[in-house]
N, C-alpha and C. Protein backbone atom coordinates (compact mmCIF):
# COMPACT_ATOMS: atom_id res chain seq x y z
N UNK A 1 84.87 94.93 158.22
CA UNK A 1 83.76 94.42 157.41
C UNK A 1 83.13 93.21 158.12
N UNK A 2 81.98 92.97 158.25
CA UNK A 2 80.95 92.01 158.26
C UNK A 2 80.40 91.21 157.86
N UNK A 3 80.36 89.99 157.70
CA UNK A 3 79.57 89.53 156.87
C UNK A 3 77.86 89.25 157.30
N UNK A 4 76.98 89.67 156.81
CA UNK A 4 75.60 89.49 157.74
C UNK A 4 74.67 88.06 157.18
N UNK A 5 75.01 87.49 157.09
CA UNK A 5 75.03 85.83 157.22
C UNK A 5 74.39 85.34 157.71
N UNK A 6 73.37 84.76 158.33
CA UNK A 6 72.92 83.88 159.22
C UNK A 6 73.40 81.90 159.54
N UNK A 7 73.65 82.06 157.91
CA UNK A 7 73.63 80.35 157.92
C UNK A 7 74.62 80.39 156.89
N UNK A 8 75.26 79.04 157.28
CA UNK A 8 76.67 78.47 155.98
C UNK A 8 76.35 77.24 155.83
N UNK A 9 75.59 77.06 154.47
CA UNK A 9 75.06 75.23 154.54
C UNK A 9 76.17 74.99 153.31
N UNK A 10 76.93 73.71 153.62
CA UNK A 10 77.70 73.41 152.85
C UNK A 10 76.95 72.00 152.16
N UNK A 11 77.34 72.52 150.58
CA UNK A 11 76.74 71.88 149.42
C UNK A 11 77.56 70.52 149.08
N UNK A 12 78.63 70.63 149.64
CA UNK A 12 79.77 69.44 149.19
C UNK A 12 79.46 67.97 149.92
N UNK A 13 79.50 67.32 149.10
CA UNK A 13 79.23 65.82 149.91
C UNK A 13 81.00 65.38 150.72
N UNK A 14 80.85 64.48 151.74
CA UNK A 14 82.17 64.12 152.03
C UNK A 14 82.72 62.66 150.93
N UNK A 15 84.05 63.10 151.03
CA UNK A 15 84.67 61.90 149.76
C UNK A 15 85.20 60.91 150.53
N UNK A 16 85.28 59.76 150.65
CA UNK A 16 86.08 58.82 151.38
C UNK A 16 87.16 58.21 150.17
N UNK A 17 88.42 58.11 150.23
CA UNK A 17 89.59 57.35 149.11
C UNK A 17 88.63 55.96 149.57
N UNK A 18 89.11 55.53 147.95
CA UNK A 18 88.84 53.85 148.09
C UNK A 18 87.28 53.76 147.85
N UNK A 19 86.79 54.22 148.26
CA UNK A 19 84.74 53.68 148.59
C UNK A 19 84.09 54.71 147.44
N UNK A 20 84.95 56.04 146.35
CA UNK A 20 84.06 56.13 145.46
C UNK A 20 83.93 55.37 144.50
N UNK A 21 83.07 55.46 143.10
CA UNK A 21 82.62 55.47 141.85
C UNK A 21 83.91 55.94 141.46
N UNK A 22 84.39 56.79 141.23
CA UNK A 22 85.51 57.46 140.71
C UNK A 22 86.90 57.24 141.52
N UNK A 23 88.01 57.18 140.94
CA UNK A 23 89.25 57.19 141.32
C UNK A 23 89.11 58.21 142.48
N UNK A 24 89.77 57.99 143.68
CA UNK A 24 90.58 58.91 144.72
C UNK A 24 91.05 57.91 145.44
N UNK A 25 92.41 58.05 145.27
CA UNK A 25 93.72 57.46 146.78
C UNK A 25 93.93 58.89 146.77
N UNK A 26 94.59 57.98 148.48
CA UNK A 26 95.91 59.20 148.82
C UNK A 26 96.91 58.52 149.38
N UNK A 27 97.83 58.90 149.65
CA UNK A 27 99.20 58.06 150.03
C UNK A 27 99.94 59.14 150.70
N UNK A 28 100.18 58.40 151.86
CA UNK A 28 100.96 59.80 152.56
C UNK A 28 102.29 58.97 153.05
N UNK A 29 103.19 60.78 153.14
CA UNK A 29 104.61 60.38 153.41
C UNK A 29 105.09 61.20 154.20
N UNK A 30 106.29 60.88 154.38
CA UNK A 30 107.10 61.90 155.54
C UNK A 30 108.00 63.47 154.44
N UNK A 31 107.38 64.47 154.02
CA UNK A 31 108.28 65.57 153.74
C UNK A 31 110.10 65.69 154.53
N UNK A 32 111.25 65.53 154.05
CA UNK A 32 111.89 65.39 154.66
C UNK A 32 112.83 66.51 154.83
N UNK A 33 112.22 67.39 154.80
CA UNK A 33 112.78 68.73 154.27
C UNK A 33 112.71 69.07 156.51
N UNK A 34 111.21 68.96 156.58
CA UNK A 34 110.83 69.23 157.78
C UNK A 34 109.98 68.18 159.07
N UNK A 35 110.16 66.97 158.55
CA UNK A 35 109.66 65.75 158.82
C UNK A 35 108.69 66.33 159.04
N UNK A 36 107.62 66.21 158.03
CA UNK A 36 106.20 66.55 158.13
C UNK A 36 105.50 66.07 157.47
N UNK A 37 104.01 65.59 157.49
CA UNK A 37 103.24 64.61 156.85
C UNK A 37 102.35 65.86 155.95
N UNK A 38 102.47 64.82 154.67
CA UNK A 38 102.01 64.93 153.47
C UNK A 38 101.00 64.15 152.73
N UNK A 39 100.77 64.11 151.90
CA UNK A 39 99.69 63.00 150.88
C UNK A 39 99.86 63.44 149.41
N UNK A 40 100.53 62.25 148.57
CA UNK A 40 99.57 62.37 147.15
C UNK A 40 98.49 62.20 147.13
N UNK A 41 97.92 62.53 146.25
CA UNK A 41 96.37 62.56 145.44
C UNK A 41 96.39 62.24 144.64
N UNK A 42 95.59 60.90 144.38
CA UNK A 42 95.67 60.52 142.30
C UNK A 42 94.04 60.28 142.91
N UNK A 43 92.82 61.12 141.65
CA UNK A 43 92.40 61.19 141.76
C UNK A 43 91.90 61.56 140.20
N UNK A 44 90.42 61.94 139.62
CA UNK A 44 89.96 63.19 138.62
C UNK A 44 89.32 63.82 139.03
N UNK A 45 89.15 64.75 137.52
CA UNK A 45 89.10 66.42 137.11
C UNK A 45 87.31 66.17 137.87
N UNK A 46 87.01 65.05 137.59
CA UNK A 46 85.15 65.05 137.80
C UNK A 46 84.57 64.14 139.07
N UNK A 47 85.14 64.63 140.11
CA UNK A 47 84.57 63.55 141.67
C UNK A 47 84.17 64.89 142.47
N UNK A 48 83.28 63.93 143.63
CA UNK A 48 82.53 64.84 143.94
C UNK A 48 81.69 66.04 143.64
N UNK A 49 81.64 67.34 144.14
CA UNK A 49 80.79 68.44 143.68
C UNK A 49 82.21 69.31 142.67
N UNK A 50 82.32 69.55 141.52
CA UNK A 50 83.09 69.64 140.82
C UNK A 50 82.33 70.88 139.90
N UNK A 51 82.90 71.74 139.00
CA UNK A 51 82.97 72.73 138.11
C UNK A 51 83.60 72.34 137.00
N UNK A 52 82.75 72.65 136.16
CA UNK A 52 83.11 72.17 134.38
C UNK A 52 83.13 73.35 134.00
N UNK A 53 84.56 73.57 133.10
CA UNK A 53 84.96 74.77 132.56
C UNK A 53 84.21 74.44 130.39
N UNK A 54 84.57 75.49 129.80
CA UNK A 54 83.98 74.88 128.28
C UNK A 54 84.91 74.25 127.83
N UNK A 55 86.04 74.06 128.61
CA UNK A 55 87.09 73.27 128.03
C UNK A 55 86.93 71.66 127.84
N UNK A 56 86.09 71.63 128.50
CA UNK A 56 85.33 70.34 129.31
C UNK A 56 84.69 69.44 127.66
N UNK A 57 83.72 70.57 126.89
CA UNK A 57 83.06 70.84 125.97
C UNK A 57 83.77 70.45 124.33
N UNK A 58 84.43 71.58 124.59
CA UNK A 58 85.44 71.73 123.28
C UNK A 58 86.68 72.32 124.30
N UNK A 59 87.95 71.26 123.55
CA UNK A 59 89.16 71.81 124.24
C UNK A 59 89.74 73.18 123.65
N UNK A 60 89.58 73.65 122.80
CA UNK A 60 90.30 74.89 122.24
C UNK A 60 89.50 75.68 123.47
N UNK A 61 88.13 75.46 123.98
CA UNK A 61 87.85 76.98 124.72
C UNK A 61 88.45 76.85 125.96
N UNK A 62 88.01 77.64 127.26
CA UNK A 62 88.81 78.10 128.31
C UNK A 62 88.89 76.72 129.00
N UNK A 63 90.12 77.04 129.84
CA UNK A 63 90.06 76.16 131.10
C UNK A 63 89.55 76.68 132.09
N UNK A 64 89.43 75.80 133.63
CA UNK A 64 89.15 76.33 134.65
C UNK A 64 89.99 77.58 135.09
N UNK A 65 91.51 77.71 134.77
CA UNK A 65 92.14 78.70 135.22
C UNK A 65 91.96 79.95 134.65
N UNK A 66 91.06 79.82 133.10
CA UNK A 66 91.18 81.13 132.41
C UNK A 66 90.11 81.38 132.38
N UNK A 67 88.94 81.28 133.30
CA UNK A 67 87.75 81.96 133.57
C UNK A 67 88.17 82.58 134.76
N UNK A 68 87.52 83.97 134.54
CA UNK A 68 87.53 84.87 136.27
C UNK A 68 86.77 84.80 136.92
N UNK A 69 87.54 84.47 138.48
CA UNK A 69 87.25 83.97 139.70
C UNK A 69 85.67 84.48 139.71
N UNK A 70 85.50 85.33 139.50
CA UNK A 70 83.87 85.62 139.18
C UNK A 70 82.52 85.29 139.17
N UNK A 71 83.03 84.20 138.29
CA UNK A 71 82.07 83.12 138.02
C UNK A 71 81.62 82.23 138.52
N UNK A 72 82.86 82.04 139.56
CA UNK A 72 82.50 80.78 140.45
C UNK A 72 81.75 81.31 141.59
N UNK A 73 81.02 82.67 141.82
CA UNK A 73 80.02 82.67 142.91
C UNK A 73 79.51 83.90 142.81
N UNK A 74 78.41 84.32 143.21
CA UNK A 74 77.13 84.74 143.05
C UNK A 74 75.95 84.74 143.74
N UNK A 75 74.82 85.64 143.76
CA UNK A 75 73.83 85.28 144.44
C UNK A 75 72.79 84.56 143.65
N UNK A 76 71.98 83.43 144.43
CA UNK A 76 71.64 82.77 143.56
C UNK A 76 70.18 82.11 144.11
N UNK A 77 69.40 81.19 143.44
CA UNK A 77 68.29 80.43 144.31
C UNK A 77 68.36 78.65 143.60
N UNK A 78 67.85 78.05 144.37
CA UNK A 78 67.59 76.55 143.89
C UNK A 78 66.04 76.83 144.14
N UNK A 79 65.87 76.45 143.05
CA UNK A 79 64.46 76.17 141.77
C UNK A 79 63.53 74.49 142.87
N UNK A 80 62.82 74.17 143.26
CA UNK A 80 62.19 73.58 143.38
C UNK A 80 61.74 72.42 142.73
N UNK A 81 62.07 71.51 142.46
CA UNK A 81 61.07 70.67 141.04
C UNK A 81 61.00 69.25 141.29
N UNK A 82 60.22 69.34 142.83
CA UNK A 82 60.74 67.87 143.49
C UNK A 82 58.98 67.31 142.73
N UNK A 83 58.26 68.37 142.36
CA UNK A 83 56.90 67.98 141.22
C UNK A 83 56.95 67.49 140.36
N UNK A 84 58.44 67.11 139.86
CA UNK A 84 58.44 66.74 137.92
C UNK A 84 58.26 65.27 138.37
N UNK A 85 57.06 64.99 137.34
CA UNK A 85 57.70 63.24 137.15
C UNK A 85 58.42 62.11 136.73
N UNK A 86 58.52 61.02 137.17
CA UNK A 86 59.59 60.37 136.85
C UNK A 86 60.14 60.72 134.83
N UNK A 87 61.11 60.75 134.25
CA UNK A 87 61.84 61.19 133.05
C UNK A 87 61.27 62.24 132.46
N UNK A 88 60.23 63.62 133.39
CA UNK A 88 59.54 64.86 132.71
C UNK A 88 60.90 65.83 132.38
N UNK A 89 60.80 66.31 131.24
CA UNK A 89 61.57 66.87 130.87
C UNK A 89 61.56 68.72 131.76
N UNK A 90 62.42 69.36 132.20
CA UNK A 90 62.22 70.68 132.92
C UNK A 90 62.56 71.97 131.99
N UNK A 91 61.17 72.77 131.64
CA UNK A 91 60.92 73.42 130.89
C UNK A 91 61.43 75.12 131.98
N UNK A 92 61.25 75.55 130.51
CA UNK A 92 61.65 77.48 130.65
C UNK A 92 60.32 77.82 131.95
N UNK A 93 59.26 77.28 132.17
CA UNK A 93 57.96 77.62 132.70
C UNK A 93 58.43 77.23 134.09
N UNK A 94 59.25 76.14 134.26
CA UNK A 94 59.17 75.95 135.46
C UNK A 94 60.79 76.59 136.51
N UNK A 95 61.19 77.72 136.11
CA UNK A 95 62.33 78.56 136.30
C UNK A 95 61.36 80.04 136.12
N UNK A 96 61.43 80.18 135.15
CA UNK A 96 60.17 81.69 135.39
C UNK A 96 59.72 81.99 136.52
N UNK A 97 60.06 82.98 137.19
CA UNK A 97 59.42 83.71 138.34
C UNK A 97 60.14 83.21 139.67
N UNK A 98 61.46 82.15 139.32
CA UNK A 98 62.17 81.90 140.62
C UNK A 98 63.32 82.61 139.81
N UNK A 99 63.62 82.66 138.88
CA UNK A 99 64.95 83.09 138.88
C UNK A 99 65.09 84.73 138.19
N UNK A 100 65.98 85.44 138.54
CA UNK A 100 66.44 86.25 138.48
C UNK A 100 67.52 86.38 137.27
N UNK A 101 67.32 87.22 136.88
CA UNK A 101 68.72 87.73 135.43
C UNK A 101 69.89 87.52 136.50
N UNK A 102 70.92 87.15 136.28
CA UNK A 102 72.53 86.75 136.17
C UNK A 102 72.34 86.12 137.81
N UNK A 103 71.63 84.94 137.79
CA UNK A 103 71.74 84.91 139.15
C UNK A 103 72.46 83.30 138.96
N UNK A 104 72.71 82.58 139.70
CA UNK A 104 73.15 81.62 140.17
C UNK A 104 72.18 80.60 140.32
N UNK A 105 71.93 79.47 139.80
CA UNK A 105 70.60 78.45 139.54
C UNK A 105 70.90 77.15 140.15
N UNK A 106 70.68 76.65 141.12
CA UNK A 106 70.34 75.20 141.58
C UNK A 106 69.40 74.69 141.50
N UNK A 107 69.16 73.13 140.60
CA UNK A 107 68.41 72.50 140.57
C UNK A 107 67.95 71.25 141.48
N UNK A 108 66.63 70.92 142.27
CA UNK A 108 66.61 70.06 142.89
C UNK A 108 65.35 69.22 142.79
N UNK A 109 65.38 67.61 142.32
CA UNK A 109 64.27 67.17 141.66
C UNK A 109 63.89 65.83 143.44
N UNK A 110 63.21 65.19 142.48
CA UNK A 110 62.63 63.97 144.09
C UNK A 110 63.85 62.89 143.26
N UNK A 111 64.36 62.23 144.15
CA UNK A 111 65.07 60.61 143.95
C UNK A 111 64.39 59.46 142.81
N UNK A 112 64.84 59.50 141.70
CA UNK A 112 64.61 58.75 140.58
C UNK A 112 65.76 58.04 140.46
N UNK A 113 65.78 56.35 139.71
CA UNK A 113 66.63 56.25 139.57
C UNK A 113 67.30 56.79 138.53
N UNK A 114 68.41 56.67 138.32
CA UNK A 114 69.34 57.68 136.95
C UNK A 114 68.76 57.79 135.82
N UNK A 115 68.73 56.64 135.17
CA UNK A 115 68.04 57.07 133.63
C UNK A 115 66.47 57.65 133.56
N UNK A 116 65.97 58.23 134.84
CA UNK A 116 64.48 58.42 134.72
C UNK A 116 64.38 59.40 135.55
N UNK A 117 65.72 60.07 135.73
CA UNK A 117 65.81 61.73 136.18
C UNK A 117 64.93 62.35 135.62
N UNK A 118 64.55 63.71 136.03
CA UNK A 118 63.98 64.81 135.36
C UNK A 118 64.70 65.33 134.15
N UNK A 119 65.05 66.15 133.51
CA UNK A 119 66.25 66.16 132.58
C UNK A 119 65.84 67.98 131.90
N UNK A 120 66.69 68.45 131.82
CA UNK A 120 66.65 69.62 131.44
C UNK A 120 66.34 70.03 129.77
N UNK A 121 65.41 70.33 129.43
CA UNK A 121 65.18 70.42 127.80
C UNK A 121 65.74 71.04 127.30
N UNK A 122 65.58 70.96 125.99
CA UNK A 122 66.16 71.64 125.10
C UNK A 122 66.15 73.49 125.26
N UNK A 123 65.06 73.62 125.24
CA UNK A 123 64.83 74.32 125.38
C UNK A 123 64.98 75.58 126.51
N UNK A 124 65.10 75.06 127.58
CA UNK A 124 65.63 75.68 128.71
C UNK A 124 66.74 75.92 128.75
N UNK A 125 67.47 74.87 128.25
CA UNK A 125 69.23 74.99 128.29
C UNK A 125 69.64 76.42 127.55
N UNK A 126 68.63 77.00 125.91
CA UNK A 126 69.14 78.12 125.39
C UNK A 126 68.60 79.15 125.99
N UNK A 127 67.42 78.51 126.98
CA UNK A 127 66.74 80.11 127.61
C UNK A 127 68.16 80.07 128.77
N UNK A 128 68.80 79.58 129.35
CA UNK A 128 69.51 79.79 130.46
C UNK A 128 70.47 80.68 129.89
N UNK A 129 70.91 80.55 128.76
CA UNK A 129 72.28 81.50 128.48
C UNK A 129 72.24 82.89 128.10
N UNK A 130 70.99 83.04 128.24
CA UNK A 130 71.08 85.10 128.67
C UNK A 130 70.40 85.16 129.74
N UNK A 131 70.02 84.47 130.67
CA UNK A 131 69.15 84.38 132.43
C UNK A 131 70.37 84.00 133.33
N UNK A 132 70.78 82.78 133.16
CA UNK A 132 71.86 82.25 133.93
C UNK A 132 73.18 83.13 134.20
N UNK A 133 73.97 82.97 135.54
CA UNK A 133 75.88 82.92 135.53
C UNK A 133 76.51 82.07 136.02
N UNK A 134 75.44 80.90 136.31
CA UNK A 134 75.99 79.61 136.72
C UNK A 134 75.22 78.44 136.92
N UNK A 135 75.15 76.67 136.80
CA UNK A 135 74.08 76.00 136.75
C UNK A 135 74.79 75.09 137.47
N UNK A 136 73.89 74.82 138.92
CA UNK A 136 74.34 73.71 139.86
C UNK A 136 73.20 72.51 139.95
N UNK A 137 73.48 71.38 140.31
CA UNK A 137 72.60 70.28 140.25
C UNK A 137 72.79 69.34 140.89
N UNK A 138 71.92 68.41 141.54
CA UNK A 138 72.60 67.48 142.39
C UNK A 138 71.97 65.88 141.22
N UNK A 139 72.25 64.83 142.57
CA UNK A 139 71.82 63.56 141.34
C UNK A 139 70.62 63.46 141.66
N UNK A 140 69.39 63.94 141.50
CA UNK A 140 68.06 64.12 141.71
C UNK A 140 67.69 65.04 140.09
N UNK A 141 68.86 65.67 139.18
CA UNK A 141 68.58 66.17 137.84
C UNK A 141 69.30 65.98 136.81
N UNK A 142 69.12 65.27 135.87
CA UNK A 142 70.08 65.01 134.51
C UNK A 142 70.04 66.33 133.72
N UNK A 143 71.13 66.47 133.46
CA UNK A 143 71.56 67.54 132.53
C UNK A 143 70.77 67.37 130.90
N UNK A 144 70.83 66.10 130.69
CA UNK A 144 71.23 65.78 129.09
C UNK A 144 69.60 65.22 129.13
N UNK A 145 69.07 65.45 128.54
CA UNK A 145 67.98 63.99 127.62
C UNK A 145 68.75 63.31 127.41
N UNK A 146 69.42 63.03 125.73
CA UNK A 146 70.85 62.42 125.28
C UNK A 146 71.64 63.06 125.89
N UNK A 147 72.48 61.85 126.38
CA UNK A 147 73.78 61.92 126.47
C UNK A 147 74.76 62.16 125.77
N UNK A 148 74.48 61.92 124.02
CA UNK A 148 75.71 61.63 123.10
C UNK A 148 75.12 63.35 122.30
N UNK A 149 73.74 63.41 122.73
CA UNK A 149 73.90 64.91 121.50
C UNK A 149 74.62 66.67 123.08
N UNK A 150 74.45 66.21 124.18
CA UNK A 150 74.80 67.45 124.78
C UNK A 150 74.86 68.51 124.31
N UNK A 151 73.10 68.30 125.04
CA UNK A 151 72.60 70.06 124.45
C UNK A 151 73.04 71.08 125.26
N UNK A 152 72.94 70.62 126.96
CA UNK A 152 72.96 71.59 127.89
C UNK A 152 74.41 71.85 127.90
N UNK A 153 74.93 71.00 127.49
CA UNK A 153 76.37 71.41 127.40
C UNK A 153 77.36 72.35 126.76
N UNK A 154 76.75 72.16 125.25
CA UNK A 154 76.77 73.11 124.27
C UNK A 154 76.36 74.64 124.48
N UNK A 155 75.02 74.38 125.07
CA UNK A 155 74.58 75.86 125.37
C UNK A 155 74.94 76.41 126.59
N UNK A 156 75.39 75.96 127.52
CA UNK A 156 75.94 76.74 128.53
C UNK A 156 77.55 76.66 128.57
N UNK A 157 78.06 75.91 128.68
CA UNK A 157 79.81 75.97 128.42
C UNK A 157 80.17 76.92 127.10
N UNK A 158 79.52 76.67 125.96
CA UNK A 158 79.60 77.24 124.86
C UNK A 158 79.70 78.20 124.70
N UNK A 159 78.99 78.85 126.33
CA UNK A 159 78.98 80.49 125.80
C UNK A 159 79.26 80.55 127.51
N UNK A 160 79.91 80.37 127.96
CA UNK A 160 81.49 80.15 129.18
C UNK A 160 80.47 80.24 130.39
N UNK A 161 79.18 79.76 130.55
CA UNK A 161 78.68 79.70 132.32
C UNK A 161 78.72 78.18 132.45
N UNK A 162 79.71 78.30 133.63
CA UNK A 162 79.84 76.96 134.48
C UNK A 162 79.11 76.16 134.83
N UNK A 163 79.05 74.74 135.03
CA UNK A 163 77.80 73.57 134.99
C UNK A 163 78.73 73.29 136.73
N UNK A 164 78.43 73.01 137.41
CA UNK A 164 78.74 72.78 138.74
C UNK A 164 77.77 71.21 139.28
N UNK A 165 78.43 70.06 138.95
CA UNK A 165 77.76 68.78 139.66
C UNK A 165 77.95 68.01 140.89
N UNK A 166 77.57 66.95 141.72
CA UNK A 166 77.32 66.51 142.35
C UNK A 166 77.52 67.00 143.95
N UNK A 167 76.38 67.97 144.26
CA UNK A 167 76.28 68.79 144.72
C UNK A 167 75.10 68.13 145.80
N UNK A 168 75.26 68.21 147.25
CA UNK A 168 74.31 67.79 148.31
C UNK A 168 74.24 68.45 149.16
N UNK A 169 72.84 68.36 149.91
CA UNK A 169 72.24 69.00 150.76
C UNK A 169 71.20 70.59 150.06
N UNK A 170 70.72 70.15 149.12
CA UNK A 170 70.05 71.15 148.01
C UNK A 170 68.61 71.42 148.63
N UNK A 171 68.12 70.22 149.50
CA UNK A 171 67.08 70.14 150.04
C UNK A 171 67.09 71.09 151.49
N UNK A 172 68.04 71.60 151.88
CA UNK A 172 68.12 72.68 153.09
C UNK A 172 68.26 74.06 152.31
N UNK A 173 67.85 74.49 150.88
CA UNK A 173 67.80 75.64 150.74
C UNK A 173 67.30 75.78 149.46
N UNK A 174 66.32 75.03 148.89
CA UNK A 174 65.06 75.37 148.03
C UNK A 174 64.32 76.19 148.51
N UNK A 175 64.08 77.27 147.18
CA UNK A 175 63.03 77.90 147.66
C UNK A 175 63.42 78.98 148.06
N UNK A 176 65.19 79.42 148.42
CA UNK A 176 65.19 80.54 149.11
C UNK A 176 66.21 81.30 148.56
N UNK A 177 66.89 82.21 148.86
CA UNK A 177 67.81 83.15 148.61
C UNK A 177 69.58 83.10 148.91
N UNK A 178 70.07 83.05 148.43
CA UNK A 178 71.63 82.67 148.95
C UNK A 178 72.55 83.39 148.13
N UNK A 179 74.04 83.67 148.53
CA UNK A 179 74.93 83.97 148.01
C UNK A 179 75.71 82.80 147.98
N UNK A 180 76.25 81.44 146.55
CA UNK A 180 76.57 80.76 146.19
C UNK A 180 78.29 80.83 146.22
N UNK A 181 79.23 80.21 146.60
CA UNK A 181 80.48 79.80 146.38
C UNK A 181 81.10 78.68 145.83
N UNK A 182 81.59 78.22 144.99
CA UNK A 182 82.04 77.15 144.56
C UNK A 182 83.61 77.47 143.67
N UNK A 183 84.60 77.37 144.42
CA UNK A 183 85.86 78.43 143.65
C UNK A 183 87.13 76.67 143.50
N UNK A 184 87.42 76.73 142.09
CA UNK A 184 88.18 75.24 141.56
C UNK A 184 89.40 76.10 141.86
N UNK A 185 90.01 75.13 141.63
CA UNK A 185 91.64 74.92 141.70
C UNK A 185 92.02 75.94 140.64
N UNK A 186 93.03 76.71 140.77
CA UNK A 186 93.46 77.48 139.98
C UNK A 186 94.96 76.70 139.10
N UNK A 187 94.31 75.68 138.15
CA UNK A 187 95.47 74.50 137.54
C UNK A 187 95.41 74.76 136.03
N UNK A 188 96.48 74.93 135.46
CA UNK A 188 96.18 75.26 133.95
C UNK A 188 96.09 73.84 132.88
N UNK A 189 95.43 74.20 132.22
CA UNK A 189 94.68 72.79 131.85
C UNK A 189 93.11 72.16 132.15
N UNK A 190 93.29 72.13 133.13
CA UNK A 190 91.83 71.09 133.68
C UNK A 190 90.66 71.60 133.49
N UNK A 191 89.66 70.66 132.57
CA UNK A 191 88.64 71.38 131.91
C UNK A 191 87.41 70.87 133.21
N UNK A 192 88.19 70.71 134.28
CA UNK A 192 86.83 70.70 135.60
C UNK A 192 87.97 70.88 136.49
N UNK A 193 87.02 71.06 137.98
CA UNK A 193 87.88 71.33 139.43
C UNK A 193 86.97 70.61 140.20
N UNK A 194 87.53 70.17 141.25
CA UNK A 194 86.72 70.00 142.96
C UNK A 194 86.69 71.12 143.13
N UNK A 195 85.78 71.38 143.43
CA UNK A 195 85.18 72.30 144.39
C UNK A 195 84.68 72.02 146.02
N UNK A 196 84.97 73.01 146.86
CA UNK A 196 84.43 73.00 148.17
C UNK A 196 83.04 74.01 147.99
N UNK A 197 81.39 73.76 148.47
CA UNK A 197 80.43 74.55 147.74
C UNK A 197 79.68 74.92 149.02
N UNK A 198 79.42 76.15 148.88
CA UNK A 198 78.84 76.43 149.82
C UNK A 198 77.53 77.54 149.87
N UNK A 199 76.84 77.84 150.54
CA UNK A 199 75.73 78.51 150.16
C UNK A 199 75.88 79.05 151.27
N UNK A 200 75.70 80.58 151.59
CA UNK A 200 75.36 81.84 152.67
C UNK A 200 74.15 82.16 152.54
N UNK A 201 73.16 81.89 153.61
CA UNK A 201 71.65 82.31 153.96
C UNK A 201 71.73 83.49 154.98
């Protein structure tokens, strides 16, 4: 088998211990079984480019381990919307005619600061859950208007398609066609994973 591929742009930002926003050490030791070097990891469920299961949402629903591998990749496109202006909300109109039924959706807006992201409406969030099989985004798009009512959250975890965040290099493949990878840790419990993300052109 073949894969007919041209390009492997990887979506994952690099993590340095110590220098994020979020917890990551590592601590390494000697295995003494085979004197061989090792590392803990104390770290969380939500650093770097990561996958939110609905467990994430409401804990009674799935974890990352009890969704099939499935889900985590797909063919897919990133949506364009470096046009929205500063806090424009991103409507059903502006996904129409890029996206495809069960395809895989990346969003990519222009550099705002945080609270004056583009932000995904209401409205789009319930059109995504019979269009969508997966929603990726980098920090160029807020998920939420509010934060405390999580709409997009509700409507896509709610009904089990994965929210996939902090996701880079979105700007080397707007606009075009890809087969999407992003596959979490297979850990029972954890209502998110790291992910390694990658896109095939």
């Amino acid at each position: 088998m073949s894969l007919q591929f041209k390009e492997i742009v990887d979506l994952s930002p690099l993590l340095v211990p110590g220098k994020e926003r979020r917890r990551l050490e590592i601590r390494s030791y000697v295995y003494d079984y085979d004197n061989t070097l090792m590392f803990d990891i104390d770290t969380m469920s939500h650093i770097g480019s990561h996958v939110e299961a609905p467990s994430h949402y409401n804990p009674s629903l799935s974890d990352v381990s009890m969704l099939p591998v499935t889900k985590f990749f797909g063919e897919g496109t990133c949506v364009d919307l470096t046009y929205k202006l500063k806090g424009e909300g991103i409507t059903i109109e502006d996904l129409e005619g890029h996206v495809q039924n069960g395809d895989v959706v990346l969003l990519h807006a222009r550099n705002f600061d945080k609270q004056d992201r583009p932000y995904i409406s209401s409205d789009l969030a319930e059109w995504m859950v019979g269009h969508i099989k997966l929603l990726g985004i980098d920090s160029t798009v807020s998920l939420e208007e509010s934060p405390k009512l999580l709409l997009s959250h509700r409507n896509l975890l709610g009904n089990s398609i994965p929210i996939v965040e902090g996701l880079t290099n979105l700007d080397k493949i707007v606009g075009k066609r890809f087969v999407f990878i992003g596959l979490p840790w297979n850990v029972k419990g954890l209502d998110s994973s790291p992910i390694r993300a990658i896109a095939l052109l």
